[in-house]
Every structure is written in structure tokens, then in C-alpha cells.
Protein backbone atom coordinates (compact mmCIF):
# COMPACT_ATOMS: atom_id res chain seq x y z
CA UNK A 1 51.66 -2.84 -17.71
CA UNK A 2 49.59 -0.16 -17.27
CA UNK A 3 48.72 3.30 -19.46
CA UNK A 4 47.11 6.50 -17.88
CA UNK A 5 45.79 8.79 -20.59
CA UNK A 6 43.11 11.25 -20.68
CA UNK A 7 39.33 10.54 -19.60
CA UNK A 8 37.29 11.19 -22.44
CA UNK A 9 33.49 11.44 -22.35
CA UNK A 10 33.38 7.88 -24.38
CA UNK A 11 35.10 6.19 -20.79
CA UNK A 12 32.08 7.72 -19.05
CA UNK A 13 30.05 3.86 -18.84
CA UNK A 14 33.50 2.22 -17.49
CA UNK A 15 34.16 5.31 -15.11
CA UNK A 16 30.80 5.22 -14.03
CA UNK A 17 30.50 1.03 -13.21
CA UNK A 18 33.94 1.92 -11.23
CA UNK A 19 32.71 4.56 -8.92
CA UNK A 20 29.57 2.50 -8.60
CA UNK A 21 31.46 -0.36 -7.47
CA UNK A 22 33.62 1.85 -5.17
CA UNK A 23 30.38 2.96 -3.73
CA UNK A 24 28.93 -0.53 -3.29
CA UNK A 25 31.69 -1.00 -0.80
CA UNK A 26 30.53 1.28 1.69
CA UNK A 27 33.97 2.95 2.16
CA UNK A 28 34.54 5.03 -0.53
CA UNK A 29 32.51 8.41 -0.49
CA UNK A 30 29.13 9.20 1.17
CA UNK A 31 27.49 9.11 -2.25
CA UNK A 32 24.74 6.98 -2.63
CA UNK A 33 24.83 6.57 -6.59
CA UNK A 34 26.29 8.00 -9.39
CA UNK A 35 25.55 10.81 -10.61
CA UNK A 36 24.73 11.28 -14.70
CA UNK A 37 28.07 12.48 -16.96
CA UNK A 38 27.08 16.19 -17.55
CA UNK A 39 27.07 16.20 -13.54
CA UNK A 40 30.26 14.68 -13.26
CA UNK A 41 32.15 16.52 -15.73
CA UNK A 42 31.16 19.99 -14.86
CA UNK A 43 32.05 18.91 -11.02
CA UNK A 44 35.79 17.82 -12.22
CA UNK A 45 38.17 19.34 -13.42
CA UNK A 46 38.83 19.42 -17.18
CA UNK A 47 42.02 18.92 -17.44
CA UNK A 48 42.71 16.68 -14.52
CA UNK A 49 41.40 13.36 -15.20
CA UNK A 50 42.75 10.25 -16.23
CA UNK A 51 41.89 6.68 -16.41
CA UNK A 52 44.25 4.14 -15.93
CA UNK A 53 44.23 1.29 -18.95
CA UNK A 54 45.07 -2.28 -18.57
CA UNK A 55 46.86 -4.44 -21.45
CA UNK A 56 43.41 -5.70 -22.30
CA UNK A 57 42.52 -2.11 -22.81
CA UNK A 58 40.20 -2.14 -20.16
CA UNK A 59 39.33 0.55 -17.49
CA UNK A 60 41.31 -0.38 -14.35
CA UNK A 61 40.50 2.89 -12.69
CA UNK A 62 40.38 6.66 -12.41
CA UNK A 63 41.63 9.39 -10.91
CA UNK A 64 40.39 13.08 -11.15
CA UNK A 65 40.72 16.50 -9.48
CA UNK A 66 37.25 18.72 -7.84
CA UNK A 67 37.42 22.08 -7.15
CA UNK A 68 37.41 22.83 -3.39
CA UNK A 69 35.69 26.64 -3.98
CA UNK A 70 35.24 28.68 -6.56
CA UNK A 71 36.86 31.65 -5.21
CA UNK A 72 40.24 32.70 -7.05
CA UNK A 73 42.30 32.19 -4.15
CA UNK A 74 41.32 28.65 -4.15
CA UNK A 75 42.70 28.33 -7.54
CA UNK A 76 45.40 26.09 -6.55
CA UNK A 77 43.77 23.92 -4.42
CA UNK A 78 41.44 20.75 -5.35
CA UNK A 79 40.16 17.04 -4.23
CA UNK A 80 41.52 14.10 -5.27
CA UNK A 81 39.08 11.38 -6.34
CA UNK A 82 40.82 7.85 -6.89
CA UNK A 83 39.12 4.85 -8.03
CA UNK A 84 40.38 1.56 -8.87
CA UNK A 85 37.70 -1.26 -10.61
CA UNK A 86 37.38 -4.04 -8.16
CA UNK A 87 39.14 -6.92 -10.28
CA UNK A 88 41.76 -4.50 -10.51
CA UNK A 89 42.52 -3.80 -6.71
CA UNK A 90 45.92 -4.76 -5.14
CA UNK A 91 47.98 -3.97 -8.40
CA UNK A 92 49.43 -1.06 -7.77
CA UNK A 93 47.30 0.58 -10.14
CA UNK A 94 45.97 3.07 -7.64
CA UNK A 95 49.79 4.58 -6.89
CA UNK A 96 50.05 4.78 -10.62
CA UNK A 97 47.18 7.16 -11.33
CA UNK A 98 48.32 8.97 -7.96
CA UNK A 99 51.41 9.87 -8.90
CA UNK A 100 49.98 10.96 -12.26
CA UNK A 101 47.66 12.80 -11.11
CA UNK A 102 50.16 14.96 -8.20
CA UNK A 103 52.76 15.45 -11.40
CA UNK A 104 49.71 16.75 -13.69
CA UNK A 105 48.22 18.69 -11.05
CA UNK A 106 51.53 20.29 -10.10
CA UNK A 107 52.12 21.41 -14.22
CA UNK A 108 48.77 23.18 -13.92
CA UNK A 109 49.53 25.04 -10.80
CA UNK A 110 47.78 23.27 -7.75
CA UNK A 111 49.61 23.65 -4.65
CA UNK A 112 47.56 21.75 -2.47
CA UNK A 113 45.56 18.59 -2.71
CA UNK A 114 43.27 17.21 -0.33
CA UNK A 115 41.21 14.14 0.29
CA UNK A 116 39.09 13.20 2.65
CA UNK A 117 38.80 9.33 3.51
CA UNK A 118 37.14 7.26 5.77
CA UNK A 119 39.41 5.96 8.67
CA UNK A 120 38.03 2.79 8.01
CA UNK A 121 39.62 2.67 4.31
CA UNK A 122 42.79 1.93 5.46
CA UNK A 123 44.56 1.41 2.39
CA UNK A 124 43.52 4.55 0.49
CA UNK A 125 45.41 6.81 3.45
CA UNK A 126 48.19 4.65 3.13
CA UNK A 127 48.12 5.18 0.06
CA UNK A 128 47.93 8.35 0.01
CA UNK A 129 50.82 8.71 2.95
CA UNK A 130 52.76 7.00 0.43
CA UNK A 131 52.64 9.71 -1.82
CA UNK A 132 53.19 12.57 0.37
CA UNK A 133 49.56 13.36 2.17
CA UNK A 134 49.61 13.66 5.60
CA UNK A 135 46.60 13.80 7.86
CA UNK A 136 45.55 17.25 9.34
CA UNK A 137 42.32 16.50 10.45
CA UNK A 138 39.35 14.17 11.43
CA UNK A 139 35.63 15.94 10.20
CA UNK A 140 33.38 13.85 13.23
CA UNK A 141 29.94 12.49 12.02
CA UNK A 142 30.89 15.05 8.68
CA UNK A 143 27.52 12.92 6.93
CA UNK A 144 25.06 10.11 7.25
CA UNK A 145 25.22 6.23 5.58
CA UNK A 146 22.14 4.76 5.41
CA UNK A 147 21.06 6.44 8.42
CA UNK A 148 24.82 6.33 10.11
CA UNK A 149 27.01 8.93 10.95
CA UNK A 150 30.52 8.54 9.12
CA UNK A 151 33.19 10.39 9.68
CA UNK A 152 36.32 11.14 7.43
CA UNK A 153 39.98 11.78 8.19
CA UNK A 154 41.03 15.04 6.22
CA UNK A 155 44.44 14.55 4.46
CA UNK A 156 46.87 17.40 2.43
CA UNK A 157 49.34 17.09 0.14
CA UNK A 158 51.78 20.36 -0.12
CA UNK A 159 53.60 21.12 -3.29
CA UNK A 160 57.32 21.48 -3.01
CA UNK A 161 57.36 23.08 -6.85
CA UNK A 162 54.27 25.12 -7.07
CA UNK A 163 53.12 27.69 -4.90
CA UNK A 164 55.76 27.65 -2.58
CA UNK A 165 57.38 31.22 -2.86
């Protein structure tokens, strides 16, 4: 059984070891490290992050929504970050905080969500296919690995309840 509730600034350690361990697999984002927790929070979106308990209590994972621009007509529009701790991986737990995460986003008024995953990372587009992203794009050699070029497939998730008039 899993709860999603609010990040608060307190989960910042366990959110922090769970990106880091996302990024230790070399298939997650182009980030290197993590950055420190005023960085973080003023990159994400306030009202738009979650972390996904398990019974233990424990951090299983996050999820949380980036601005793609600060320009007003970009209001409705945002990243989606999903990260699931790697003991936790293969539970489900990443659909959970997903499909949290759409709902949430949809309340506040984002129309469109985006993500933009390595090809490699299989299971993160399915994943995301799963829960209505499609791919629209592949952004060749978008940034450099250790010194390789990676490239990322682009994938968008349309609202069917909010901005659709």
C-alpha cells in the first residue's frame, strides 16, 4: 500500500538520495549531481510535488512538475520529473505518483505535460505511454554524459479537461 502526500522541505534528504540514485544510473537526466534544496524548490513547482510513502513510512519516490518558460502563455504547460528509490523499482509505485501527479496538475490548470526521456530508459516511456504521453519528438545529441552525446525522446501529454476549449 502506498500514500502520495505533499513534499515538504523535511523529505528534502530522502528526495535528494532518490534523484541521486536515479542519476547514478546513467539514464535518468543529464544532471550530474544534485543540486542543494533552495535550488530545487524554486525550480519546481510549489504546488505540484508529491512523494510517494511506503507502509514503513519510507520515501519510495517522487514526482514533481518544472516550469517549461516563464512567459504567461506557458502557464499551463510544465515537466514532469518522476523518481522512484531503487529498492522500490518494479512496484508500480511510479504509475501511482503519475497518475497523481496528471489529476493534480489538471485541478491547477496545466494542459500540457511534457517529459523528455532517454530512449534508452525504456520503461519510463512506457510508462509514461501508459498514462497518456505520446512521443512527438527525438532532441539528437540535446547534451553531453561524461563526455557523450545523449539524446532524449520528447513526449506530451494533452489534457482532455483543461485547456481544451
Amino acid at each position: 500500500m502506498i500514500t502520495i502526500r505533499n513534499l515538504e522541505p523535511g523529505d528534502w534528504p530522502a528526495v535528494r538520495d532518490i534523484y541521486v540514485q536515479g542519476i547514478a544510473t546513467g539514464e535518468a537526466t543529464l544532471e550530474t549531481s544534485a543540486p542543494e534544496w533552495s535550488a530545487w524548490d524554486q525550480s519546481h513547482v510549489a504546488q505540484h510535488r508529491f512523494v510517494a510513502l511506503a507502509n514503513s513510512g519510507e520515501i519510495a519516490g517522487w514526482a514533481a512538475l518544472t516550469p517549461v518558460s516563464g512567459r504567461c502563455v506557458y502557464a499551463g504547460v510544465a515537466e514532469v520529473s518522476v523518481y522512484i528509490g531503487s529498492s522500490f523499482r518494479g512496484q508500480k509505485i511510479g504509475d501511482t505518483l503519475l497518475k497523481h501527479l496528471i489529476l493534480d496538475s489538471e485541478k491547477g490548470g496545466y494542459w500540457t505535460l511534457q517529459a523528455g526521456i532517454f530512449p534508452e530508459n525504456v520503461p519510463s516511456i512506457k510508462l509514461h505511454e501508459k498514462n497518456g504521453f505520446r512521443v512527438i519528438g527525438y532532441r539528437e545529441n540535446i547534451g553531453k554524459m561524461k563526455g557523450v552525446w545523449r539524446s532524449v525522446n520528447l513526449l506530451e501529454r494533452r489534457s482532455k479537461v483543461t485547456g481544451i476549449d
